[in-house]
Protein backbone atom coordinates (compact mmCIF):
# COMPACT_ATOMS: atom_id res chain seq x y z
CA UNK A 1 -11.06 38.48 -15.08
CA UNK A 2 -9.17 35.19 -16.29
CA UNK A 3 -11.25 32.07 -14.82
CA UNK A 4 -9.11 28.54 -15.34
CA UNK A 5 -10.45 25.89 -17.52
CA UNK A 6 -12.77 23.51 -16.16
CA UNK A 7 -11.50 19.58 -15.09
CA UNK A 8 -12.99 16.44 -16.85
CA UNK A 9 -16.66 17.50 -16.82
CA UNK A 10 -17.59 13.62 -17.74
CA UNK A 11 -16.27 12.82 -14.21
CA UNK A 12 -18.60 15.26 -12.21
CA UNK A 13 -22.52 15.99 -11.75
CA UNK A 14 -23.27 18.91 -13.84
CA UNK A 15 -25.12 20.22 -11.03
CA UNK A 16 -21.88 20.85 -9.69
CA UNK A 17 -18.60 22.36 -11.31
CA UNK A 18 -15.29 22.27 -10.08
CA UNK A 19 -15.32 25.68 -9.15
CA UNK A 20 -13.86 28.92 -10.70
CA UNK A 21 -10.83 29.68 -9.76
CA UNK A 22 -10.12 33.45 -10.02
CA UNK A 23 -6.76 35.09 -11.33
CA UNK A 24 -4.96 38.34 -11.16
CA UNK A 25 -5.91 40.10 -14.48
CA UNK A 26 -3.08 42.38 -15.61
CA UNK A 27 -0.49 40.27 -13.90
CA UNK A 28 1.00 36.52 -13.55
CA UNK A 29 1.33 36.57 -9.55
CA UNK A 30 5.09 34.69 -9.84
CA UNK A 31 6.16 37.82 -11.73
CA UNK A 32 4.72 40.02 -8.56
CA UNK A 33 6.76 37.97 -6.79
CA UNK A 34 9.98 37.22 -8.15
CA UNK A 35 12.85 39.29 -7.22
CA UNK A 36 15.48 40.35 -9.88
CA UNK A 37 18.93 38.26 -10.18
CA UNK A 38 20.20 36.48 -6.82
CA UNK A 39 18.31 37.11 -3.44
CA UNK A 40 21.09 36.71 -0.27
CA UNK A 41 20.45 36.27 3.13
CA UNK A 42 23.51 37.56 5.07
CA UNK A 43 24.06 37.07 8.83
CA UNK A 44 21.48 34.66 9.82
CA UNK A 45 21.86 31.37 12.06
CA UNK A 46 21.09 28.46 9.68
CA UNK A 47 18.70 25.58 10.64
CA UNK A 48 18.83 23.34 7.60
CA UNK A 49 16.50 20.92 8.73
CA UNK A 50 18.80 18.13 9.03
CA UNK A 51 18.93 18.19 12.84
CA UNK A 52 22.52 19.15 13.30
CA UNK A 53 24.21 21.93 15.00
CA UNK A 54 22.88 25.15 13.62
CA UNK A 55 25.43 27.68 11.26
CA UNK A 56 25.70 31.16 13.00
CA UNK A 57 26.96 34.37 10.90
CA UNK A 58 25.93 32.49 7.60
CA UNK A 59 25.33 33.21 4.20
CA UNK A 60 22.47 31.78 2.37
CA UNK A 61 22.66 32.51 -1.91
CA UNK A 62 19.59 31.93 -4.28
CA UNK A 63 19.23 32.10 -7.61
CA UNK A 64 16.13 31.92 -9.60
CA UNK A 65 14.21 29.06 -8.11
CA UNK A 66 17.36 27.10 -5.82
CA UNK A 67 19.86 27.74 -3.31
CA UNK A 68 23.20 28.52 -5.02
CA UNK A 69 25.20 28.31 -1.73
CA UNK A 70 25.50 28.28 1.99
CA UNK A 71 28.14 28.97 4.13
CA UNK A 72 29.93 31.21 6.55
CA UNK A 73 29.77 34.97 5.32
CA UNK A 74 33.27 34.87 5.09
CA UNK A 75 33.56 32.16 2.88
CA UNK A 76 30.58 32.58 0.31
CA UNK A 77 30.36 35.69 -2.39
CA UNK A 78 27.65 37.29 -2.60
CA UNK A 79 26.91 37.78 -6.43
CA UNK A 80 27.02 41.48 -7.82
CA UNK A 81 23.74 42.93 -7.81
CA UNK A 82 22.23 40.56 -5.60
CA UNK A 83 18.92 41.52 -3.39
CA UNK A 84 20.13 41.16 0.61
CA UNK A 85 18.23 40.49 3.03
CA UNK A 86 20.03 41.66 6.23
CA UNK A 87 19.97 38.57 8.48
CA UNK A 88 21.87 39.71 11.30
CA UNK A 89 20.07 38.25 14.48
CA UNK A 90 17.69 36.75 12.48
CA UNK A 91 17.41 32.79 12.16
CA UNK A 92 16.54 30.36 8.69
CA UNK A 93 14.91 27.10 8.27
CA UNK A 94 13.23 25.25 5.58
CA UNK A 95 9.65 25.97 4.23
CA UNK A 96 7.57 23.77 6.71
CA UNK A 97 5.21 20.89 5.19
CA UNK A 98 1.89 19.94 6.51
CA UNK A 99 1.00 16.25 5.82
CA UNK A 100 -2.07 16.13 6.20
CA UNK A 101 -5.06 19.29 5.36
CA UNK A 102 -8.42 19.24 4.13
CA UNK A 103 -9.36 22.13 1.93
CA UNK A 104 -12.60 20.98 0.13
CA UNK A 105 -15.51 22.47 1.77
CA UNK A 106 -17.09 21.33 4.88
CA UNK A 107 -16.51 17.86 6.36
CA UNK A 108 -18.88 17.97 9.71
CA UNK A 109 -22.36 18.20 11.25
CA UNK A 110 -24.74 20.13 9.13
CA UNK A 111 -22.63 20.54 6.00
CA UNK A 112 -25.27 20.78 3.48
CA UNK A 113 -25.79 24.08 3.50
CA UNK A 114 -22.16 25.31 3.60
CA UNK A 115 -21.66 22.99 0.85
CA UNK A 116 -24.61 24.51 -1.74
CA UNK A 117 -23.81 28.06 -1.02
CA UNK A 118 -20.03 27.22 -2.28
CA UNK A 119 -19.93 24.20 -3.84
CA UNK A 120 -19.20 26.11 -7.51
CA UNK A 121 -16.35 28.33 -5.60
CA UNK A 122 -14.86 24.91 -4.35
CA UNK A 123 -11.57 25.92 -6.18
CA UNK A 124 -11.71 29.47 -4.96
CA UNK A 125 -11.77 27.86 -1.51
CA UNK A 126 -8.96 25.53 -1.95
CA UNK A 127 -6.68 28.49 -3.18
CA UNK A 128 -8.11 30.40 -0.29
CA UNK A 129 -7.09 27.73 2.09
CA UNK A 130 -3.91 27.02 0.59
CA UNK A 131 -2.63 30.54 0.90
CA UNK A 132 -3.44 30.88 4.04
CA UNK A 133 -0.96 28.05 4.74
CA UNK A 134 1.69 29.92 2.97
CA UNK A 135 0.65 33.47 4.87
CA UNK A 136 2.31 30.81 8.26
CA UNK A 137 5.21 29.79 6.18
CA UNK A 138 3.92 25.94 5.29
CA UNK A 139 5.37 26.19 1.51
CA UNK A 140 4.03 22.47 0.82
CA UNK A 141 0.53 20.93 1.96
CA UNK A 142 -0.22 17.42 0.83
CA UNK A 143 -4.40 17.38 0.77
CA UNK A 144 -5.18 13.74 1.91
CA UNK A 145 -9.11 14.20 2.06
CA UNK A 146 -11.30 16.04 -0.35
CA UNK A 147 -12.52 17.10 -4.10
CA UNK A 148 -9.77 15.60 -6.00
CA UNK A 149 -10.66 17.78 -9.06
CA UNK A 150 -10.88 20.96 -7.74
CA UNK A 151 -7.82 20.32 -5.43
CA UNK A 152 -5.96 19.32 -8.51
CA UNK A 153 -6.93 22.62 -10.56
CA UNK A 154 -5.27 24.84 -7.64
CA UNK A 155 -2.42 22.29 -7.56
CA UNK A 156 -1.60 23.70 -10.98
CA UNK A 157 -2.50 26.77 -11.17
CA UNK A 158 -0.03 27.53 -8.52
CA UNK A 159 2.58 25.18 -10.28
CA UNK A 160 2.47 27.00 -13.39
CA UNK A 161 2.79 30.27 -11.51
CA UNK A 162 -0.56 31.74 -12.32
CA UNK A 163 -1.37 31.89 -8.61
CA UNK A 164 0.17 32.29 -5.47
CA UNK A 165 0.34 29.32 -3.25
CA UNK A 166 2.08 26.62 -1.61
CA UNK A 167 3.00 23.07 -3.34
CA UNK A 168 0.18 21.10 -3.46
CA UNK A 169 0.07 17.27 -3.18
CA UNK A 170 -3.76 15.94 -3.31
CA UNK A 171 -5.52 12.48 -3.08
CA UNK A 172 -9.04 12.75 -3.08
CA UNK A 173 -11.37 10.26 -1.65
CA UNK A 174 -10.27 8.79 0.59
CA UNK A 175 -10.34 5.35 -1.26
CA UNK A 176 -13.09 2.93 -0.13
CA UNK A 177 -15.29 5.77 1.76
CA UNK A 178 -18.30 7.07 0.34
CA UNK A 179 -18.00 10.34 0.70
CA UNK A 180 -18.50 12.65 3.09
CA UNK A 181 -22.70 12.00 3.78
CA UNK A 182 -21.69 8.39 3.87
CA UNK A 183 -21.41 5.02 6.45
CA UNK A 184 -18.05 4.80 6.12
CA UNK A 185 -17.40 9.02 6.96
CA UNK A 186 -20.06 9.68 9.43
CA UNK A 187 -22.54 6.82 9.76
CA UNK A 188 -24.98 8.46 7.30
CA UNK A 189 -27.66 6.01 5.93
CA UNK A 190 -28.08 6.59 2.43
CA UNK A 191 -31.42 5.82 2.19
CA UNK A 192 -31.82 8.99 4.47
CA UNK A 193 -30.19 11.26 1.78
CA UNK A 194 -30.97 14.29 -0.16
CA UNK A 195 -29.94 13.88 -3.53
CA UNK A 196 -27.40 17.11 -3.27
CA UNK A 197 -26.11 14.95 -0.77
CA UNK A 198 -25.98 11.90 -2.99
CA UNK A 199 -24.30 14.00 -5.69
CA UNK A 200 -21.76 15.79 -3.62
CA UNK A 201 -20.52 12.44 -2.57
CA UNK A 202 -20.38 10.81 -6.33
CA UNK A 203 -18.45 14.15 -7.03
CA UNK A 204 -15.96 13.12 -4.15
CA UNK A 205 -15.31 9.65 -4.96
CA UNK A 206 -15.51 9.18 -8.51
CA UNK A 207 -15.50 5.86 -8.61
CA UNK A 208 -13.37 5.03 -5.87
CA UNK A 209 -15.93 5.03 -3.11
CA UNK A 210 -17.70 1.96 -0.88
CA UNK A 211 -18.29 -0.63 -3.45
CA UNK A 212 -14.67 -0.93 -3.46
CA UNK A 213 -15.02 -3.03 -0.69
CA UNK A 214 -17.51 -5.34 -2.76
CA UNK A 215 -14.79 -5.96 -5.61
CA UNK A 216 -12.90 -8.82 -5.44
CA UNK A 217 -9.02 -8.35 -5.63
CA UNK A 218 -8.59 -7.96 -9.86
CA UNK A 219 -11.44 -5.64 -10.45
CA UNK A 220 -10.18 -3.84 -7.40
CA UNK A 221 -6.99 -3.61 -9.18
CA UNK A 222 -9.32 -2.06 -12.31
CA UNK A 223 -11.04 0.10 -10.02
CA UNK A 224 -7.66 1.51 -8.46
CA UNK A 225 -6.00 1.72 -12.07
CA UNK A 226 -9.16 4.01 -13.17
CA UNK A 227 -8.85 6.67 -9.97
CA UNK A 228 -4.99 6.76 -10.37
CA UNK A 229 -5.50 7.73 -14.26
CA UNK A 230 -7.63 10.57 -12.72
CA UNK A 231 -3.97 12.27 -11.17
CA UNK A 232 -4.01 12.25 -7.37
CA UNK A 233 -0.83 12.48 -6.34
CA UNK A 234 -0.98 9.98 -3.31
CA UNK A 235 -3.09 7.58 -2.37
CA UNK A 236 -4.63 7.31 1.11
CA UNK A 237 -7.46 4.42 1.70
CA UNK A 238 -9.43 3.39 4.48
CA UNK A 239 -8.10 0.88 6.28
CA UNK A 240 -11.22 1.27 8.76
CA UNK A 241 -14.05 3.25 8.81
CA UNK A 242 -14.03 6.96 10.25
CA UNK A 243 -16.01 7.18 13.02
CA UNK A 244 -14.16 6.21 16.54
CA UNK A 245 -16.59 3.86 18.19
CA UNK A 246 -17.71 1.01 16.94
CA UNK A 247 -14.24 1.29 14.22
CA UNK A 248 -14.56 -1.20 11.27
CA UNK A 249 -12.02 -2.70 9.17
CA UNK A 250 -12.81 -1.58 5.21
CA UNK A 251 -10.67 -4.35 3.09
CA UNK A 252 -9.42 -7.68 3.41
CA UNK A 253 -5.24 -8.44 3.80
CA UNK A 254 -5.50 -8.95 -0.37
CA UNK A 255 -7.43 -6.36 -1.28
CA UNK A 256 -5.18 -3.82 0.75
CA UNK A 257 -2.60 -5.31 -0.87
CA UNK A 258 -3.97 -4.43 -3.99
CA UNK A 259 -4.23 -1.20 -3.58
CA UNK A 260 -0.93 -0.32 -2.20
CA UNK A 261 0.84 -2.39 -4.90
CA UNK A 262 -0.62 -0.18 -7.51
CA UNK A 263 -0.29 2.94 -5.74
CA UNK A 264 3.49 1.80 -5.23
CA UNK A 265 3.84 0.62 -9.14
CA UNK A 266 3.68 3.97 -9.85
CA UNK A 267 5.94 5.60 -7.70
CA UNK A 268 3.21 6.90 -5.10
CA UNK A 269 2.82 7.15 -1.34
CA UNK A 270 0.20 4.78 -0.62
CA UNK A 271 -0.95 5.55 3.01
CA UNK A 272 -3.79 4.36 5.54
CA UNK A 273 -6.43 5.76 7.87
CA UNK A 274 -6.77 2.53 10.13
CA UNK A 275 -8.21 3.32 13.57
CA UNK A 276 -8.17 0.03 15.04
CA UNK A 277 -5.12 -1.77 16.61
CA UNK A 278 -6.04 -4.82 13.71
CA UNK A 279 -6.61 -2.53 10.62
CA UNK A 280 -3.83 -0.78 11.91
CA UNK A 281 -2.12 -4.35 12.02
CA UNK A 282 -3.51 -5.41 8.49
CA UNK A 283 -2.77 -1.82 7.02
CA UNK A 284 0.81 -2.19 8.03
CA UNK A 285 1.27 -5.72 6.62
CA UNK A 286 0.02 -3.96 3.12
CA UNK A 287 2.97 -2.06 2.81
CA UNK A 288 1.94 1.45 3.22
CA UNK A 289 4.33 4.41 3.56
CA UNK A 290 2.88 6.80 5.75
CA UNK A 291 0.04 6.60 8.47
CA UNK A 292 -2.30 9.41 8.94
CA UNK A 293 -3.11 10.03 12.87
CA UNK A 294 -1.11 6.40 14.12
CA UNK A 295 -1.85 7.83 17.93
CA UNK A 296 -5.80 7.35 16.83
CA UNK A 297 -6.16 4.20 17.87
CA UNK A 298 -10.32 3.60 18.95
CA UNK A 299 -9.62 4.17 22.59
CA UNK A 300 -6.75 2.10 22.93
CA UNK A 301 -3.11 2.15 23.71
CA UNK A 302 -0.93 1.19 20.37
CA UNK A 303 0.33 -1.98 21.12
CA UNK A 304 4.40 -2.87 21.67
CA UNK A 305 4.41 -4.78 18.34
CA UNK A 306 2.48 -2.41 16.34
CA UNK A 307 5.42 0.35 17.03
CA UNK A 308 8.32 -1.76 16.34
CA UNK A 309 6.70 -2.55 12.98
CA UNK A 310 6.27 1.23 12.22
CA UNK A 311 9.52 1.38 13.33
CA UNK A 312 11.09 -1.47 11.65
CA UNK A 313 9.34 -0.75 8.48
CA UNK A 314 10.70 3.54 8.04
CA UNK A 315 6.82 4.28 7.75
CA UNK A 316 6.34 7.89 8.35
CA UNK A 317 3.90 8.70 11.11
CA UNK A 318 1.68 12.16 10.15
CA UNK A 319 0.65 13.37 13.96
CA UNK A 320 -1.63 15.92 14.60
CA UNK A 321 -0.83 17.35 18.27
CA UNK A 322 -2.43 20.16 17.92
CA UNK A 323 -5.66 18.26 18.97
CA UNK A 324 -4.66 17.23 22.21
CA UNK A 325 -1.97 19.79 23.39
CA UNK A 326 -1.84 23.26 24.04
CA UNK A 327 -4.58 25.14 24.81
CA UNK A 328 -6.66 22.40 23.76
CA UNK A 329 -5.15 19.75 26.33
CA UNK A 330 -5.77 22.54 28.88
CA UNK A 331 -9.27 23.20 28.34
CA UNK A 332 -9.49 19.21 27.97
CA UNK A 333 -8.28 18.89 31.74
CA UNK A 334 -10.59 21.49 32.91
CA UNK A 335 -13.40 19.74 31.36
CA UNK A 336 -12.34 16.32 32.68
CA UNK A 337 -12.17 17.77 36.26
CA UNK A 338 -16.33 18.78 35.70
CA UNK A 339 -16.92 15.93 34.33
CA UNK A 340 -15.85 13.45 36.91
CA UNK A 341 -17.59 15.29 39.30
CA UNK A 342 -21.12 14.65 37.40
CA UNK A 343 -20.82 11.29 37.24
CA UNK A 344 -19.40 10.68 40.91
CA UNK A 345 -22.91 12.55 41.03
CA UNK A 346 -24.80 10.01 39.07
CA UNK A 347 -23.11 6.77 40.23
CA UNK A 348 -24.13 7.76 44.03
CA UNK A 349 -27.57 8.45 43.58
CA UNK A 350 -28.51 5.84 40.69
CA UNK A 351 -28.81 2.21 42.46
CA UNK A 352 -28.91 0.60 38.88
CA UNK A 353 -25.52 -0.11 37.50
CA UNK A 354 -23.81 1.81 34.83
CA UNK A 355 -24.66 0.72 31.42
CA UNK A 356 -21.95 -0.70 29.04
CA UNK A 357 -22.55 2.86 26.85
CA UNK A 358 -22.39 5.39 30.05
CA UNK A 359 -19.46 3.52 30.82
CA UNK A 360 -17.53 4.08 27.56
CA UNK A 361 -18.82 7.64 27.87
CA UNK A 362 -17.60 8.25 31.67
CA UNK A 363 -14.17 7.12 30.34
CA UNK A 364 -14.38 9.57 27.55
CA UNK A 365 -15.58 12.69 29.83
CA UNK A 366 -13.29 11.60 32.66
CA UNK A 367 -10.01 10.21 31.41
CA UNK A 368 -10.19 7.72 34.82
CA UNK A 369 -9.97 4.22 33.42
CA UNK A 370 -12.02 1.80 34.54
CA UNK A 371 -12.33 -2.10 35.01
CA UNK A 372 -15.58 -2.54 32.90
CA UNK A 373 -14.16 -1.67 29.62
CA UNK A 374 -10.52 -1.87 27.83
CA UNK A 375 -11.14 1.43 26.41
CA UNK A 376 -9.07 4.63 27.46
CA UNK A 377 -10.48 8.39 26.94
CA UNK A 378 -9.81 9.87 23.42
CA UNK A 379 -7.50 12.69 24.36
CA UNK A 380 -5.69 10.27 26.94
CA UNK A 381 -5.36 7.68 24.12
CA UNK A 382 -3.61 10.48 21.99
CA UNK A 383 -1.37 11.96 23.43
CA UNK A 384 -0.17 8.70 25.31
CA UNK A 385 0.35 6.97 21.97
CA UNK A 386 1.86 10.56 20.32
CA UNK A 387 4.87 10.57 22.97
CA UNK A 388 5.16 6.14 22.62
CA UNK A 389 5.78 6.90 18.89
CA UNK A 390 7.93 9.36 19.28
CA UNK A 391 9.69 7.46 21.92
CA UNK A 392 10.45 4.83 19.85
CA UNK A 393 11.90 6.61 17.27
CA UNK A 394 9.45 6.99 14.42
CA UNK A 395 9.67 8.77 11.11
CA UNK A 396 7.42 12.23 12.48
CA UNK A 397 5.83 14.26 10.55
CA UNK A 398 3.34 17.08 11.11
CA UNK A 399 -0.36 16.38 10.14
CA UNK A 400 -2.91 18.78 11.88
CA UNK A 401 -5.80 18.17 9.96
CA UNK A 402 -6.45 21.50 8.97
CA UNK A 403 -10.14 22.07 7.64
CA UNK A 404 -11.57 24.67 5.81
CA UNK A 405 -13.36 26.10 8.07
CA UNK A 406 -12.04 25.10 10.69
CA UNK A 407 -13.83 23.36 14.17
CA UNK A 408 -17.13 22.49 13.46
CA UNK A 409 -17.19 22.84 8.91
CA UNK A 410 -20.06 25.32 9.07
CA UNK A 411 -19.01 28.67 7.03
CA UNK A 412 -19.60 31.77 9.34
CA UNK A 413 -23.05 33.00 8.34
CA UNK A 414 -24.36 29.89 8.77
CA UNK A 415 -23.81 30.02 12.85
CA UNK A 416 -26.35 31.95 15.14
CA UNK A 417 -23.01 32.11 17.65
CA UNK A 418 -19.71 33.06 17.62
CA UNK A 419 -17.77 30.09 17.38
CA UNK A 420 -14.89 29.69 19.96
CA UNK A 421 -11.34 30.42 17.70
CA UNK A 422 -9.98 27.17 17.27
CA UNK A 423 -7.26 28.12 15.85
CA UNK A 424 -5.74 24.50 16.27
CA UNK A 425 -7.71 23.09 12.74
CA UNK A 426 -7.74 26.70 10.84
CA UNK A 427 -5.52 26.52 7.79
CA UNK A 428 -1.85 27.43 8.68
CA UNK A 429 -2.11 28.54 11.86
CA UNK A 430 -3.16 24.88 12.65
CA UNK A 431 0.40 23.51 11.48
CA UNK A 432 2.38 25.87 13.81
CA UNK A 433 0.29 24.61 16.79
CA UNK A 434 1.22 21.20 15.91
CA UNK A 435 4.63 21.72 15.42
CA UNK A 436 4.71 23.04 18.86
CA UNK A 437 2.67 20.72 20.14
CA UNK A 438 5.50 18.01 19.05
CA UNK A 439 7.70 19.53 21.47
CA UNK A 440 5.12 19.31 24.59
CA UNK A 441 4.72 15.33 23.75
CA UNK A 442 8.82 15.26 24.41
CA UNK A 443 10.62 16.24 20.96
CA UNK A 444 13.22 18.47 20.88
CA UNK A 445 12.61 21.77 19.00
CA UNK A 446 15.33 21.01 16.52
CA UNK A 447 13.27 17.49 16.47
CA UNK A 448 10.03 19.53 15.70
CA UNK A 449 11.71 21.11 12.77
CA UNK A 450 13.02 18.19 11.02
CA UNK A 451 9.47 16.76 11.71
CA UNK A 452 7.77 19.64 10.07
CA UNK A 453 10.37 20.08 7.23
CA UNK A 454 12.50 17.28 6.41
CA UNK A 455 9.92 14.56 7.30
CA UNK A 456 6.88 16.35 5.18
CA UNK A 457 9.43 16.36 2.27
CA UNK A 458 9.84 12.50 2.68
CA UNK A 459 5.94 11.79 2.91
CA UNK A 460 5.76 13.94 -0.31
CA UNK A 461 9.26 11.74 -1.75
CA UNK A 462 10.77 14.99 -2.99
CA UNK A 463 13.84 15.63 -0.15
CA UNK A 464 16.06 15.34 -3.27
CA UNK A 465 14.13 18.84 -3.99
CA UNK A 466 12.87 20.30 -0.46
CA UNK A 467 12.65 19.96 3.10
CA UNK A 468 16.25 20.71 4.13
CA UNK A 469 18.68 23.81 3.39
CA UNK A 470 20.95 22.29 0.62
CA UNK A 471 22.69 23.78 -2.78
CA UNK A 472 20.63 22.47 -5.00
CA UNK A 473 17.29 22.39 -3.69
CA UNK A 474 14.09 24.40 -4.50
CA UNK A 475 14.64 27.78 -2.47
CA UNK A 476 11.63 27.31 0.20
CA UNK A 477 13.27 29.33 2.98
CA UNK A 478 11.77 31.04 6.18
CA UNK A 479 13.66 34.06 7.92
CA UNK A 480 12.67 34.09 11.45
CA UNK A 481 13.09 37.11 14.15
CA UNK A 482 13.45 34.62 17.11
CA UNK A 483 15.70 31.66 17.82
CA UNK A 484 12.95 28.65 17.26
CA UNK A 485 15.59 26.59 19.14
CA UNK A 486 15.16 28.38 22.34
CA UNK A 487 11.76 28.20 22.06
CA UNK A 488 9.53 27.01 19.02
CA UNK A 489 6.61 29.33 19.73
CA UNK A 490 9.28 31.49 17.69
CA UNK A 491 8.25 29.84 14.63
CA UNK A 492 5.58 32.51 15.46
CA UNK A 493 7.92 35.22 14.34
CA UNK A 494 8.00 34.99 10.86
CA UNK A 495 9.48 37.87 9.08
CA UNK A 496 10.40 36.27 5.10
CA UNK A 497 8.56 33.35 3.22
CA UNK A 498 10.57 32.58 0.33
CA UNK A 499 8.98 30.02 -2.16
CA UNK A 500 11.11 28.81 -5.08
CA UNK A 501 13.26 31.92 -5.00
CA UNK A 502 10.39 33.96 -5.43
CA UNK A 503 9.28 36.33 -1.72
CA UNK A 504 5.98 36.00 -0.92
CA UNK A 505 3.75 38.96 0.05
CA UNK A 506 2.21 37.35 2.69
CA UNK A 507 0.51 40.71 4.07
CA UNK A 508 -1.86 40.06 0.71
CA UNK A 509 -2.30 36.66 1.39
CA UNK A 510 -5.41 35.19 0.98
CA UNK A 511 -5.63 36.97 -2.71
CA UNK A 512 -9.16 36.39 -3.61
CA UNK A 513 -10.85 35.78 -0.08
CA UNK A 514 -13.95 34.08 -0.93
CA UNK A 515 -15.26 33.92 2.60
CA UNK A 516 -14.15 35.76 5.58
CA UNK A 517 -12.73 34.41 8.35
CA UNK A 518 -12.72 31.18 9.96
């Protein structure tokens, strides 16, 4: 079997490879996949993606890798010899885009061991991950956290049509953590390390981890110029630290400057995950372009100012609803209501006062504010700042922050119990939940779409290629059974995932499952 090339080996452990990634033998997968001459879809309702008025009894024309034409059926030909799909009652819409996945192993409690069983099929994974994505009709995923060289190996292997898989836009590290066993990800004291742990970290940051924010502003600019040379295709930094509580800001106003302006120099999407209402402030005032998770906000409601500047500034605001609506709001609630009956409980029977912590944690576990701290509960916080964004009018995009393995980052063997499904962070099936969730914080679902298609294309800056339904543009087209504008669970109902011109077999989809499921 055909195994891709390894990445820079000088800019990895040799403990640890990028990972193998595994292709069909006989084969190229495009050539599975790609139909003969012009593909037509004849008879469908049209949603382009644009937000208009959809096009009933219409005629969509590709050939080889874009759309030739669109139009009533009376008034476009379909070419001789064309493949046609019959698209009466059936509805189109652009490929959706997911701003925001993590496909690189395990990012939670007790990774280590998920991490040295697979660590050398890291590739395989990210394919894995990535198809599965494009088995729920997201033909573009933009990676914004993770192992920039394996990420980058499935970015082009699928480019170059050796493997099936959606478009893949990676980053890396994010710049100025220290991996994921680190302070800045999840409090980790590296004196406490293994050394695996040490060395899957250097093999996540290469060279762009914490002692960034030790440099002053021109070797910063070295230090930035050295990771960009590496190939990421965006940049995303920490504004703050990770964790939610205490949230610290990572870089000075000139050193954030610094690395947006040469993200930006070379035609990059320098974006931001800044947790506090300042170094959300500060990140802003950098120049960013995008925002990962702007309703995250360390417990507090986003300030008046901070969405006019979003606002006034186009930045594009990746939201991940999917973590706090749904099923997951509802089980939230039910939770809440248990929870506030505990400490009612407590508070009666203890004549001590609540501590400042039990306080903060009371909020958390009961949503009910409370006088003693300026703090709101998480899921509150979330979804009250998801619907002030959108209220205002902010570029929306959808960014679920799918994971690998989904709740918890533990692969499957590794768990004494069945896991509850979670299907809000699995790959793929995560994005749909968001883009439904979008339409529970108050968006239309013709809003949702252009969100989830139009809006990813623009956080990738490729809409001159994708995201809407245009002549000219790359042929990433989904043919629904159900009207998604009646209801947008019908973006459930997917029948055809077109990708370039070429129809995916998403039945086969994942290809080469590494692991099973998640």
């Amino acid at each position: 079997m055909k195994r891709l090339k390894d990445g820079p080996g000088a800019l990895r452990p040799a403990l640890f490879p990028v990972g193998v990634l595994l292709l069909a033998a006989v084969v190229p997968a495009r050539a599975l996949q790609t139909p003969q001459g012009a593909t037509a879809i004849v008879g469908a309702t049209v949603i382009d993606g644009n937000g208009g008025l959809p096009l009933a009894d219409a005629t969509v024309v590709v050939e080889g890798r874009r759309i030739a034409a669109i139009g009533p059926r009376d008034a476009v030909r379909v070419p001789a010899g064309a493949r046609v799909i019959d698209g009466a009652g059936k509805y189109v819409t652009p490929g959706f885009v997911d701003t925001n996945v993590h496909m690189s192993l395990s990012f939670g409690m007790r990774w280590s061991e998920t991490n040295a069983r697979y660590w050398d099929r890291n590739a395989d994974l990210n394919l894995q991950g990535a198809q599965l994505h494009l088995k729920h009709g997201v033909t573009t995923i933009r990676d914004s956290y993770g192992a920039l060289l394996p990420g980058m190996q499935v970015r082009d292997a699928i480019a170059r049509g050796e493997v099936v898989g959606p478009r893949m836009y990676v980053a890396g590290n994010i710049v100025g953590w220290g991996g994921p066993f680190s302070e800045t990800f999840s409090g980790d004291r590296e004196s406490e390390l293994t050394l695996f742990e040490e060395q899957i970290n250097d093999s996540i940051t290469l060279g762009s981890g914490e002692e960034l924010m030790h440099m002053t502003p021109e070797e910063l600019r070295v230090a930035m110029n050295a990771y960009l040379d590496l190939g990421p295709d965006f940049i995303k930094y920490g504004g703050t630290h990770h964790f939610n509580y205490p949230t610290t800001i990572g870089f000075s106003p000139r050193a954030q400057r610094v690395i947006v302006e040469e993200t930006q120099k070379r035609g990059l999407v320098a974006e931001t995950h800044s947790t506090t209402l300042e170094g959300l402030r500060l990140s802003i005032l950098a120049g960013i372009d995008l925002i990962q998770h702007p309703e995250v906000t360390a417990m507090r409601e986003i300030t008046d100012e901070l969405v006019e500047m979003i606002v006034e500034r186009d930045i594009i605001c990746s939201l991940l609803p999917n973590k706090y609506t749904g099923e997951v709001w509802k089980l939230h609630l039910e939770e809440r209501e248990r929870a506030a009956e505990r400490w009612a409980k407590l508070e009666k029977e203890r004549r001590a006062p609540l501590t400042t912590a039990e306080v903060r944690r009371k909020i958390q576990e009961t949503g009910i504010p409370d006088p003693r701290s300026v703090t709101i509960g998480n899921l509150e916080m979330r979804q009250m700042n998801g619907r002030k964004l959108i209220e205002a009018g902010c570029i929306v995009s959808v960014g679920p922050d799918n994971l690998l393995f989904g709740a918890g980052g533990v692969a499957p063997e590794f768990t004494r119990e069945e896991r509850p499904a979670a299907d809000h962070l699995k790959p793929g099936i995560g994005t749909i939940i968001a883009i439904e969730g979008l339409v529970e914080l108050g968006m239309t679902a013709s809003e949702a779409i252009v969100a989830a298609t139009k809006h990813g294309a623009m956080a990738c800056k490729a809409l001159d290629e994708f995201g809407t339904l245009e002549v000219g543009k790359l042929a990433d087209i989904l043919v629904l059974g159900a009207d998604p504008l009646a209801a947008i669970s019908n973006i459930r109902q997917l029948e055809v995932v077109m990708k370039e011109g070429d129809i995916i077999d998403i039945e086969s989809l994942p290809t080469h499952p590494v692991t099973g499921e998640w």
